[in-house]
C-alpha atoms as a PDB file:
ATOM      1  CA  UNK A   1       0.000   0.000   0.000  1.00  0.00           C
ATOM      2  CA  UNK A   2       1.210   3.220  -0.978  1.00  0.00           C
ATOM      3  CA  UNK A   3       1.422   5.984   1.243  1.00  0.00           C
ATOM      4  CA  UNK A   4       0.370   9.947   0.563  1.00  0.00           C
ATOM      5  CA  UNK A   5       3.970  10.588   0.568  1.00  0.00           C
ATOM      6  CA  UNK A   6       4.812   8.124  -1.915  1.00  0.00           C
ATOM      7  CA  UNK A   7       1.761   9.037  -4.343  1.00  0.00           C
ATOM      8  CA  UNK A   8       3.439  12.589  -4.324  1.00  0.00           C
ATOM      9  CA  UNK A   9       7.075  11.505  -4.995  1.00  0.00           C
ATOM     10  CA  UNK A  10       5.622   9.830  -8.207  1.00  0.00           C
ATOM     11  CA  UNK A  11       3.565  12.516  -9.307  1.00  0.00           C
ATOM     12  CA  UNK A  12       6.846  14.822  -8.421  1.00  0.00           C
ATOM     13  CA  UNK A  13       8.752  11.940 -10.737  1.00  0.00           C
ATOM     14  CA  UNK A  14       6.405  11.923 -13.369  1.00  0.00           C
ATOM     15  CA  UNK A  15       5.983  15.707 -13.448  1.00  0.00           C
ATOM     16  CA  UNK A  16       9.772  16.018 -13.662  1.00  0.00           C
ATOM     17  CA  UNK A  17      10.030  13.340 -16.617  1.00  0.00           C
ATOM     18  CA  UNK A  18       7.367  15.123 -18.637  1.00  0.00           C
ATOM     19  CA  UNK A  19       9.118  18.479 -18.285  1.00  0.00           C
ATOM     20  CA  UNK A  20      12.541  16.986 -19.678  1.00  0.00           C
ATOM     21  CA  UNK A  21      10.345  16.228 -23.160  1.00  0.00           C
ATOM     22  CA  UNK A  22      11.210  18.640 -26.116  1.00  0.00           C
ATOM     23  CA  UNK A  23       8.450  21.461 -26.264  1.00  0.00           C
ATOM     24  CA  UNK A  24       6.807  21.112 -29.762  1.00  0.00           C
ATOM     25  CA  UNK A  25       6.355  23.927 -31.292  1.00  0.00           C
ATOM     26  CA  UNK A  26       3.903  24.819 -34.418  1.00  0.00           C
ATOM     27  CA  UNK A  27       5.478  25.124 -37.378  1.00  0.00           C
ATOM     28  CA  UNK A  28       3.675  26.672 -40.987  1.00  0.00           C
ATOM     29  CA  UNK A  29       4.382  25.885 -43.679  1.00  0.00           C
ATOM     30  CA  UNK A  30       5.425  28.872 -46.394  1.00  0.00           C
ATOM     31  CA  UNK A  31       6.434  29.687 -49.802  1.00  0.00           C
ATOM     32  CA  UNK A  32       9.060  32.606 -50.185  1.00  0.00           C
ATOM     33  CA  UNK A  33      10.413  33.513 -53.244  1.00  0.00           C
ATOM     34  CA  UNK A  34      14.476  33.305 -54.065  1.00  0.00           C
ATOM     35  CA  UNK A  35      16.652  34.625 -57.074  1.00  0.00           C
ATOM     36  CA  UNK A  36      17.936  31.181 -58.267  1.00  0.00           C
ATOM     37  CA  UNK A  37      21.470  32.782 -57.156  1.00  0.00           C
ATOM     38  CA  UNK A  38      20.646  33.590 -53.792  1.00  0.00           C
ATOM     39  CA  UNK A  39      19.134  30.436 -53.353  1.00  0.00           C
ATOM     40  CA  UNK A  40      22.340  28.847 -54.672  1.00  0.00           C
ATOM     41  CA  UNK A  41      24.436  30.798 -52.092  1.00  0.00           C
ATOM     42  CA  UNK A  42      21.896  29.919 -49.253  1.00  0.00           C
ATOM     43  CA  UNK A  43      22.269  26.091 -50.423  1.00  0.00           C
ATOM     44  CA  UNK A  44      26.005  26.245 -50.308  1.00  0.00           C
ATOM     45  CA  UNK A  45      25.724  28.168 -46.946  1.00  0.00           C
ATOM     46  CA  UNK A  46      23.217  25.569 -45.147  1.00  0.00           C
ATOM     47  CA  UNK A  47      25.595  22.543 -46.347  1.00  0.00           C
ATOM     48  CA  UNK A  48      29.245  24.563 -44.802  1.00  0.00           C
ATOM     49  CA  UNK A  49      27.053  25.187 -41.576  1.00  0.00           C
ATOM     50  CA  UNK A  50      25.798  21.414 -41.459  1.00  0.00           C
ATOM     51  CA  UNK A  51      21.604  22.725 -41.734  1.00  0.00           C
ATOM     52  CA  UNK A  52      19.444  22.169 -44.297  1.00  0.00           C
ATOM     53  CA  UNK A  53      18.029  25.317 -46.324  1.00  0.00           C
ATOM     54  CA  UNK A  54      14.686  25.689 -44.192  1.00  0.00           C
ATOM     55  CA  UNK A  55      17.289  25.901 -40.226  1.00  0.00           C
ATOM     56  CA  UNK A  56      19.279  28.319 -42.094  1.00  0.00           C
ATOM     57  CA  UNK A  57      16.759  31.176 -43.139  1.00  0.00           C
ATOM     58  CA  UNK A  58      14.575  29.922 -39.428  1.00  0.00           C
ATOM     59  CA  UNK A  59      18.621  31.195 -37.877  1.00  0.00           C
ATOM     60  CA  UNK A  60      18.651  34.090 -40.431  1.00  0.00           C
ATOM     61  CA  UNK A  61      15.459  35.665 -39.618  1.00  0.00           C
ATOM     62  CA  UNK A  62      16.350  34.942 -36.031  1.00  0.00           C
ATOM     63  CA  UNK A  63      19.331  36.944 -35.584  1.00  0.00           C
ATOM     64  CA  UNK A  64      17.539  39.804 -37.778  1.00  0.00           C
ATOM     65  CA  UNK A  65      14.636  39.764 -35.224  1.00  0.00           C
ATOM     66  CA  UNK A  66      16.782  39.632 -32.239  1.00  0.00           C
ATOM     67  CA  UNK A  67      19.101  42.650 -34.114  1.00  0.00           C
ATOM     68  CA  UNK A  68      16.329  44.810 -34.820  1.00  0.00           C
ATOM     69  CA  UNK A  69      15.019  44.379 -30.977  1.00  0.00           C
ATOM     70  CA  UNK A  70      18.483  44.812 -29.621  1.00  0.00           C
ATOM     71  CA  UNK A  71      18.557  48.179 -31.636  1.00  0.00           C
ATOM     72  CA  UNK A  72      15.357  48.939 -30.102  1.00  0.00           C
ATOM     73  CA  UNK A  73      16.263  48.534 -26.756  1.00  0.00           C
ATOM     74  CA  UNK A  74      19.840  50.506 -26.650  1.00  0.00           C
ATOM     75  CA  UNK A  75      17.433  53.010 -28.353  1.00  0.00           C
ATOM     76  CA  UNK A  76      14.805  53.192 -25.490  1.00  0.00           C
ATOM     77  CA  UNK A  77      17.629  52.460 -23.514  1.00  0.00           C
ATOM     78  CA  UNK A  78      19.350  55.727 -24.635  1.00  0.00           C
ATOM     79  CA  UNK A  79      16.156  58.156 -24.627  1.00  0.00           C
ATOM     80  CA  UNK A  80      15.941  57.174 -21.016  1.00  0.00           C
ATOM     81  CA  UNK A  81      19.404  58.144 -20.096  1.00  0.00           C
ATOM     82  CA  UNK A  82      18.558  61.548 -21.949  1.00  0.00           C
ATOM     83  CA  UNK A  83      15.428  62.171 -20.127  1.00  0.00           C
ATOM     84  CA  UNK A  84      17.079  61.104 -16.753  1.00  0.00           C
ATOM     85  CA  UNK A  85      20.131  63.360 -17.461  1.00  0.00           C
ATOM     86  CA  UNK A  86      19.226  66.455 -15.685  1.00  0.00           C
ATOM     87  CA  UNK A  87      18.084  64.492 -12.770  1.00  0.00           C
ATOM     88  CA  UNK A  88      21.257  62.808 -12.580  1.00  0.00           C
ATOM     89  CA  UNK A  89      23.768  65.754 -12.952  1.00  0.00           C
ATOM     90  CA  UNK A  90      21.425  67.509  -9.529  1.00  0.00           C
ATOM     91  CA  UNK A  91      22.093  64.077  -7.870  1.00  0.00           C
ATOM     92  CA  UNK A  92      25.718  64.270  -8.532  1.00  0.00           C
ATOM     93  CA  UNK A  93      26.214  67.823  -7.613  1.00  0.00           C
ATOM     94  CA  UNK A  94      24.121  67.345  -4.280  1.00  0.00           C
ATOM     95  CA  UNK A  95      26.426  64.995  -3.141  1.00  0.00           C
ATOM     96  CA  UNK A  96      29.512  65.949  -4.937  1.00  0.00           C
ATOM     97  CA  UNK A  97      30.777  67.475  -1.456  1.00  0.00           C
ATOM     98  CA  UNK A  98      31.658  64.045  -0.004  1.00  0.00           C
ATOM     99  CA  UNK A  99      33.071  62.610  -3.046  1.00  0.00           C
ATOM    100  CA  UNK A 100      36.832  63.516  -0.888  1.00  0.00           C
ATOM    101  CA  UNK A 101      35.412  62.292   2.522  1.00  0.00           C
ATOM    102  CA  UNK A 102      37.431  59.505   3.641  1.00  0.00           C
ATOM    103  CA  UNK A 103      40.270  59.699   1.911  1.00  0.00           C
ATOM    104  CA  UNK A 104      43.066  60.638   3.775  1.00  0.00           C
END
């Protein structure tokens, strides 16, 4: 007979199984147009990199995506820094009397 602890250790065993299993995601299928030489040059690309033509424009469209966020970001990033500037020159100033405290 199994006890309440042991019922939960296999559900805790079972849960942690199921989590190790590769997510599947949804995949569509689409049709994109190529210049028969860029095609070519993808081809020869996917075969050097060890993919096949469809992991090597998924990676390609990747790293755009995750550029054009990145630019994004250091953009926001840097508005916020110009906002914030005035705000952080006071701060500096208000304290800039015990930058030499200490420091014999």
């Amino acid at each position: 007979m199994k006890t309440a602890s042991q019922g939960k250790s296999r559900q805790n065993s079972d849960a942690a199984i199921r989590s190790r299993r590769p997510i599947r995601v949804k995949k569509e299928r689409v049709l994109i147009e190529f210049p028969s030489s860029l095609l070519e040059r993808a081809d020869r690309a996917a075969v050097a990199l060890g993919k096949n033509r469809s992991e090597l424009i998924r990676a390609a469209i990747e790293q755009i995506l995750d550029s054009m966020e990145r630019k994004k970001f250091e953009t926001e990033l840097a508005a916020a820094y110009a906002a914030n500037a005035k705000m952080n020159l006071d701060i500096t100033e208000e304290f800039a009397h015990v930058d030499g405290e200490g420091i014999e």
